[in-house]
Protein backbone atom coordinates (compact mmCIF):
# COMPACT_ATOMS: atom_id res chain seq x y z
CA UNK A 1 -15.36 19.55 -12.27
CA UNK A 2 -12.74 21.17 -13.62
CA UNK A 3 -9.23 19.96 -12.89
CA UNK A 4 -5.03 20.19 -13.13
CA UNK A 5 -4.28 17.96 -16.23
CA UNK A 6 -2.65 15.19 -14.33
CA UNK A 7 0.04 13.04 -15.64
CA UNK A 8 -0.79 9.59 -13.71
CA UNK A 9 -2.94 8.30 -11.17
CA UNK A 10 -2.21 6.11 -7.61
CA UNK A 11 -5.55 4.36 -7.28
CA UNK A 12 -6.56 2.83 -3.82
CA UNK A 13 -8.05 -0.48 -4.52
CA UNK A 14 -10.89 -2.16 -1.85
CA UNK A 15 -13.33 0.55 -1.05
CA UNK A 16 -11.92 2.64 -4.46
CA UNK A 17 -11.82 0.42 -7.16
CA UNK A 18 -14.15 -2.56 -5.26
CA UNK A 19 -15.30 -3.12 -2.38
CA UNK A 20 -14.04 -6.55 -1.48
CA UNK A 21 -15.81 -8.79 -3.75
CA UNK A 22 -18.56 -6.31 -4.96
CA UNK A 23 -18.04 -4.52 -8.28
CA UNK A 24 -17.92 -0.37 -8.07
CA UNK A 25 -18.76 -0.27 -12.28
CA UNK A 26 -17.56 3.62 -11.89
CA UNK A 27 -14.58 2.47 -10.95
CA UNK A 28 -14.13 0.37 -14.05
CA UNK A 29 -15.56 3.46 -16.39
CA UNK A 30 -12.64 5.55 -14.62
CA UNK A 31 -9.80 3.36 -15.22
CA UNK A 32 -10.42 2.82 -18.59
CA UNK A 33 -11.02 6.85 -19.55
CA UNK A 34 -7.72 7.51 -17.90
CA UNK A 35 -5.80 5.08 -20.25
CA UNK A 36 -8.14 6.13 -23.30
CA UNK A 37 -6.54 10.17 -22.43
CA UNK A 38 -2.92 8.16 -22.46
CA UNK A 39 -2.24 8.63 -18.02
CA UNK A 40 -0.17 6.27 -16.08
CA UNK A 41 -2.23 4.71 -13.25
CA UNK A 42 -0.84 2.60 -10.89
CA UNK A 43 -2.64 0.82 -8.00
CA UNK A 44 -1.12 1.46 -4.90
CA UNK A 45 -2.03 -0.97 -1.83
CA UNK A 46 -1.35 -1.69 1.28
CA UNK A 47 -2.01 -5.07 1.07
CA UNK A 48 1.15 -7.05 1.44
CA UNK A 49 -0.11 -10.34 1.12
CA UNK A 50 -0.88 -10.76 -2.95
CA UNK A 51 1.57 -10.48 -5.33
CA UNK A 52 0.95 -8.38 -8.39
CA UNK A 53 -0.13 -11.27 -10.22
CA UNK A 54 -2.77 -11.69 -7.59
CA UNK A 55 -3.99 -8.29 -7.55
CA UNK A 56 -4.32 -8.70 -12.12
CA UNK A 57 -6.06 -11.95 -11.76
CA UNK A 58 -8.49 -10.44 -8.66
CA UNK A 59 -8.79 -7.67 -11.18
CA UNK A 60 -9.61 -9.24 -14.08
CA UNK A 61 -12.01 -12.17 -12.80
CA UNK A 62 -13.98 -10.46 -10.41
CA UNK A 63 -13.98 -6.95 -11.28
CA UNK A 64 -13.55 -7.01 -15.39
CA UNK A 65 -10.64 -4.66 -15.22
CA UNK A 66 -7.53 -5.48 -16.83
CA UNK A 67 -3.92 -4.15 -15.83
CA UNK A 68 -0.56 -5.82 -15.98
CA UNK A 69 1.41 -6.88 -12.81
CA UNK A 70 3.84 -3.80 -13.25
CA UNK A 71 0.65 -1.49 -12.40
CA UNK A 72 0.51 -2.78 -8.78
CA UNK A 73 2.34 -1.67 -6.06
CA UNK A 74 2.06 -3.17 -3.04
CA UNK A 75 2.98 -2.01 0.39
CA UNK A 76 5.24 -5.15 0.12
CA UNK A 77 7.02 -4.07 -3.06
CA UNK A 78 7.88 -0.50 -1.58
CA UNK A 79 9.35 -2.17 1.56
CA UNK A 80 11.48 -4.05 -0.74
CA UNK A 81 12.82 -1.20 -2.70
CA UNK A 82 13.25 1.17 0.19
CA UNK A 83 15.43 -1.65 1.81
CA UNK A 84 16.96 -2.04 -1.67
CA UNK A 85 17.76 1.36 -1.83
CA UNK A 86 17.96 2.94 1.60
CA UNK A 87 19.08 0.48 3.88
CA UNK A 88 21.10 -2.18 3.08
CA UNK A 89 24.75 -1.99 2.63
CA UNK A 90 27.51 -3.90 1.41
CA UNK A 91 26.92 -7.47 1.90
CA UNK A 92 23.44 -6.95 3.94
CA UNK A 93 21.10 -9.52 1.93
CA UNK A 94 19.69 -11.70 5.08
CA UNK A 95 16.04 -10.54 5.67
CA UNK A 96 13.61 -12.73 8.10
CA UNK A 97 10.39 -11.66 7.19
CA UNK A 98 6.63 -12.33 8.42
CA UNK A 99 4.07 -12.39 6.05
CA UNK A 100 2.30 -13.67 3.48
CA UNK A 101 4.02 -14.29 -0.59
CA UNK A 102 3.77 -11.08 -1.59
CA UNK A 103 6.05 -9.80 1.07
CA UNK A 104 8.38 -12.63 0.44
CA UNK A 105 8.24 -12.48 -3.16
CA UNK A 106 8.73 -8.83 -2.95
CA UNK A 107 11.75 -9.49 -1.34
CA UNK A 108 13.32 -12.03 -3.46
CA UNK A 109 13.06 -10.41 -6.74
CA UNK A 110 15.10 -7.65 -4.82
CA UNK A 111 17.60 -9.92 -4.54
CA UNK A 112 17.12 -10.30 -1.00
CA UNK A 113 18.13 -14.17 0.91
CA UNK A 114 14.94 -15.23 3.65
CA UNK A 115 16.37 -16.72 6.53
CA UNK A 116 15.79 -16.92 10.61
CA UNK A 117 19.87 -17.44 11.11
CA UNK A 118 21.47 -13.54 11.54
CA UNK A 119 19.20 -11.45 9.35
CA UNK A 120 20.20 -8.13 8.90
CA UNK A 121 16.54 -7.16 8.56
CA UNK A 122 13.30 -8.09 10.10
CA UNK A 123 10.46 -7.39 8.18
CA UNK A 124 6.71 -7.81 9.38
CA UNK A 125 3.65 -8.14 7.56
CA UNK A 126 0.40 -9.96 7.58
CA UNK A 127 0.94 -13.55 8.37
CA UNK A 128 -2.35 -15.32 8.20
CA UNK A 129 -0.35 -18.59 9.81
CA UNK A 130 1.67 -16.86 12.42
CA UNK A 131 2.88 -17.97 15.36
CA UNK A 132 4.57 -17.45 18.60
CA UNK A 133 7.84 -19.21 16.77
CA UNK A 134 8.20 -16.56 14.31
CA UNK A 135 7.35 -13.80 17.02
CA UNK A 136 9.88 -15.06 18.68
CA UNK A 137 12.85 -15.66 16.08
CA UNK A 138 11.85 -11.85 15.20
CA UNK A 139 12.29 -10.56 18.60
CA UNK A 140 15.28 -11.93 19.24
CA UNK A 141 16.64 -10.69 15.82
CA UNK A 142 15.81 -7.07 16.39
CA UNK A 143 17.21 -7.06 19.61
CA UNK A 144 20.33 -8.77 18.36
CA UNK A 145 20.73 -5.55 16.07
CA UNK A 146 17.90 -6.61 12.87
CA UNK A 147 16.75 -3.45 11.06
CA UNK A 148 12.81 -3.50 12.02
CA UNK A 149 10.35 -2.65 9.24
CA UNK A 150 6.66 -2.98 9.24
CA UNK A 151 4.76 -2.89 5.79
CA UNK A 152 1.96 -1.11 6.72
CA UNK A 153 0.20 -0.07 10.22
CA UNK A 154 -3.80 -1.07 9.18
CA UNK A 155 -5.12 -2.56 12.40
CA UNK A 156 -7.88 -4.39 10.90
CA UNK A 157 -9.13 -5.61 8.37
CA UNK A 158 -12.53 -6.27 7.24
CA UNK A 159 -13.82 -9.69 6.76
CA UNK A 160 -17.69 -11.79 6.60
CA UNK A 161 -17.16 -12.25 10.50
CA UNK A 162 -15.88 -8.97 11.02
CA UNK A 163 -12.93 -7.07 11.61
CA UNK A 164 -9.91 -9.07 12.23
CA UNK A 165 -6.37 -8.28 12.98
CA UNK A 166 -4.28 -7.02 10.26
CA UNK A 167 -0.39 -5.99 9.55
CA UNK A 168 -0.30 -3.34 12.10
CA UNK A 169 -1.53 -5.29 15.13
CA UNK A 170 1.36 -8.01 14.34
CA UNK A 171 3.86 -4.71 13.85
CA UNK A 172 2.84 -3.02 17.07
CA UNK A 173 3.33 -7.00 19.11
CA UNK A 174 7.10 -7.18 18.05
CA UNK A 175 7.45 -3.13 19.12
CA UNK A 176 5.94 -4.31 22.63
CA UNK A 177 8.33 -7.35 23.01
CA UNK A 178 11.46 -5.27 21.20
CA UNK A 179 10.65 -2.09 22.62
CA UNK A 180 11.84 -0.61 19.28
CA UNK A 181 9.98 1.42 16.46
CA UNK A 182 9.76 -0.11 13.38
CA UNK A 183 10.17 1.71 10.18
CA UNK A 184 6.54 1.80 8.71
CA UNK A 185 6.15 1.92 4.48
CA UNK A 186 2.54 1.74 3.93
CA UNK A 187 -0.15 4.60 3.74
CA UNK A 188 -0.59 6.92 5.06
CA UNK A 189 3.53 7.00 5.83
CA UNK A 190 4.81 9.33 2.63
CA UNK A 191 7.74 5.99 2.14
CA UNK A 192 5.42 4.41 -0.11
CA UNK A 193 4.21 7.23 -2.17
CA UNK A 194 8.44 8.32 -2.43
CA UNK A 195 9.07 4.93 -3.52
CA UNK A 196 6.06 4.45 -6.23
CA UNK A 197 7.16 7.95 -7.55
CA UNK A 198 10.70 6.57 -7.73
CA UNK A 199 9.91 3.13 -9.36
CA UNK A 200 7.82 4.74 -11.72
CA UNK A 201 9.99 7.46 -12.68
CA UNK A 202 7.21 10.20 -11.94
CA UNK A 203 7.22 13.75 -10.22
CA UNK A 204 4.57 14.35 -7.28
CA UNK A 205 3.37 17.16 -8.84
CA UNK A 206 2.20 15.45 -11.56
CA UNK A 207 0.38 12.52 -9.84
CA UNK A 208 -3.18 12.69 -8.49
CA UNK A 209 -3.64 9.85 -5.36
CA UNK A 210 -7.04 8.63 -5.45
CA UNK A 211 -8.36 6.95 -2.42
CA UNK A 212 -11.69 6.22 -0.07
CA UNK A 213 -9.99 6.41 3.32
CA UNK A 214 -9.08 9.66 4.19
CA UNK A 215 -6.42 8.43 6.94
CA UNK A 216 -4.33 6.60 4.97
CA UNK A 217 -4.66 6.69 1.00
CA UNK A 218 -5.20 10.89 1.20
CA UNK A 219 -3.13 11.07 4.84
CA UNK A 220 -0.34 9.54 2.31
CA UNK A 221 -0.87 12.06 -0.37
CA UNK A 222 -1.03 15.03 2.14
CA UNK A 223 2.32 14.30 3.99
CA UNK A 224 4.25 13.71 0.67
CA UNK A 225 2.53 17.01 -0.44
CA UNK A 226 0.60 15.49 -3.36
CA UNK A 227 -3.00 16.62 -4.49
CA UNK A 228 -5.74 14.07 -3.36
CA UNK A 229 -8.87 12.66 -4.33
CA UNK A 230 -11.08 11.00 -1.46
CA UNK A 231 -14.29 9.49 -3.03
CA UNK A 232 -16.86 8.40 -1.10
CA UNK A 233 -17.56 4.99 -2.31
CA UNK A 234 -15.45 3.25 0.70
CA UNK A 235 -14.94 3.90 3.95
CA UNK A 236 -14.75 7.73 4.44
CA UNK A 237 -18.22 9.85 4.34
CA UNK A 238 -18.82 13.31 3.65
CA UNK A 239 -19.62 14.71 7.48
CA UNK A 240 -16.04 13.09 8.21
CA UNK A 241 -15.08 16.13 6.42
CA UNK A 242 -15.41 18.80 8.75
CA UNK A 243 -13.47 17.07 11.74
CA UNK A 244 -10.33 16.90 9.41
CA UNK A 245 -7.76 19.52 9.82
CA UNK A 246 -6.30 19.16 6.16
CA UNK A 247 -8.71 18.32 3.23
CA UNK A 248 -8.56 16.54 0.46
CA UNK A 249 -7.69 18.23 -3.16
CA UNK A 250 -11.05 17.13 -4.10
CA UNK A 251 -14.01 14.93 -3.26
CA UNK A 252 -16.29 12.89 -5.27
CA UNK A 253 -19.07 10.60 -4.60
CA UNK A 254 -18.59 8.61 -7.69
CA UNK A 255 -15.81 8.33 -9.89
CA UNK A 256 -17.82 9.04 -12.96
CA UNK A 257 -17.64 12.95 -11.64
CA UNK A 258 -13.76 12.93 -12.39
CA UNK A 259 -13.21 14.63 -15.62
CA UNK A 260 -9.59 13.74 -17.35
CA UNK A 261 -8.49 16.12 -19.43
CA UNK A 262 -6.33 14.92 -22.82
């Protein structure tokens, strides 16, 4: 396959790099012929509940692949910075925020104060301890005047008993009781592939995003006019293909068919 020399590399992770607790040992081959030709490559999630630190350590233990916590970025991380950066004004700190650490984390290192009492923001995430309380408190906050963000709009997400709810389903509950859109980060929105490009100091032309799920890791690429590569070792198959009105860059059924040029 021959192929644009890229610069870096936004790698989906479950379904791309594992698939949940199962190794994908192309995946491993990949990432480490990328950093042998010298590319960035940064893995890009939607997943706002880990921190980086979670994500290395997951990495590491389970799946032999070591990275550093500043090659994550979380769906969390980019809600952070685009509230950092494109939303908050003078003096606008207070964020009340459902989720999980990495969300709140996220937040914190951005200088951001967590509170129920007058935030400015209202953030929601995956929460796997939520409860009608913090529905509520968040309600009431957005329709006091809160800025409403959602991490990421995934409605489930896979588990051993099946598929349960994830960030999206607790996102679209407090647009029912609000009656007001959120602002969505996550893939496939093109806010988290503006922000990684920002953080990272990169230009889209010169980033590949690499993904199984053609609705939201190449969805993401596509509306932020980025080349794509959808691999089949997740949740997107082949005869998807031809019910897609935009394709991918390129496909692969293994990563080992990537060639990277130095």
């Amino acid at each position: 396959m021959i192929v644009k020399d890229y610069q870096a590399y936004f790698v989906d992770l479950d379904g791309t790099i594992y698939r949940g607790k199962e190794r994908i040992p192309a995946a491993a081959r990949f990432v480490k012929r990328v950093r042998k030709a010298g590319k960035k490559l940064i893995f890009v999630t939607n997943n706002s509940t880990r921190t980086p630190e979670d994500v290395v350590k997951k990495l590491r233990i389970q799946h032999q692949i070591e990275a550093s916590p500043d090659d994550v970025y979380t769906s969390a991380i980019a809600a952070a910075d685009y509230l950092k950066s494109h939303l908050a004004g003078k003096g606008q700190k207070r964020v009340y925020a459902i989720g999980e650490n990495g969300l709140k984390m996220a937040l914190q290192k951005r200088g951001f104060i967590l509170t129920d009492h007058h935030p400015d923001f209202v953030t929601v995430g995956l929460d796997f301890d939520v409860t009608y309380h913090k529905f509520e408190v968040a309600t009431l906050a957005i329709r006091n005047g809160a800025r409403f963000i959602g991490t990421n709009g995934d409605t489930n997400l896979p588990s051993e008993r099946g598929m349960i709810p994830s960030a999206g389903s607790l996102v679209k509950l407090v647009e029912y009781a609000t009656q007001q859109k959120p602002i969505m980060i996550g893939k496939p929105e093109k806010l988290m592939m503006e922000m990684a490009l920002q953080r990272y100091g990169l230009r889209k032309e010169d980033v590949l995003m690499v993904g199984d799920n053609y609705h939201t890791d190449i969805m993401a690429g596509i509306n932020e006019q980025m080349d794509t590569l959808l691999v089949f070792t997740g949740l997107t198959q082949p005869e998807e293909l031809s019910t897609f009105c935009e394709q991918p860059t390129y496909t692969a059924y293994s990563l080992d068919e990537w060639t990277i040029n130095n």
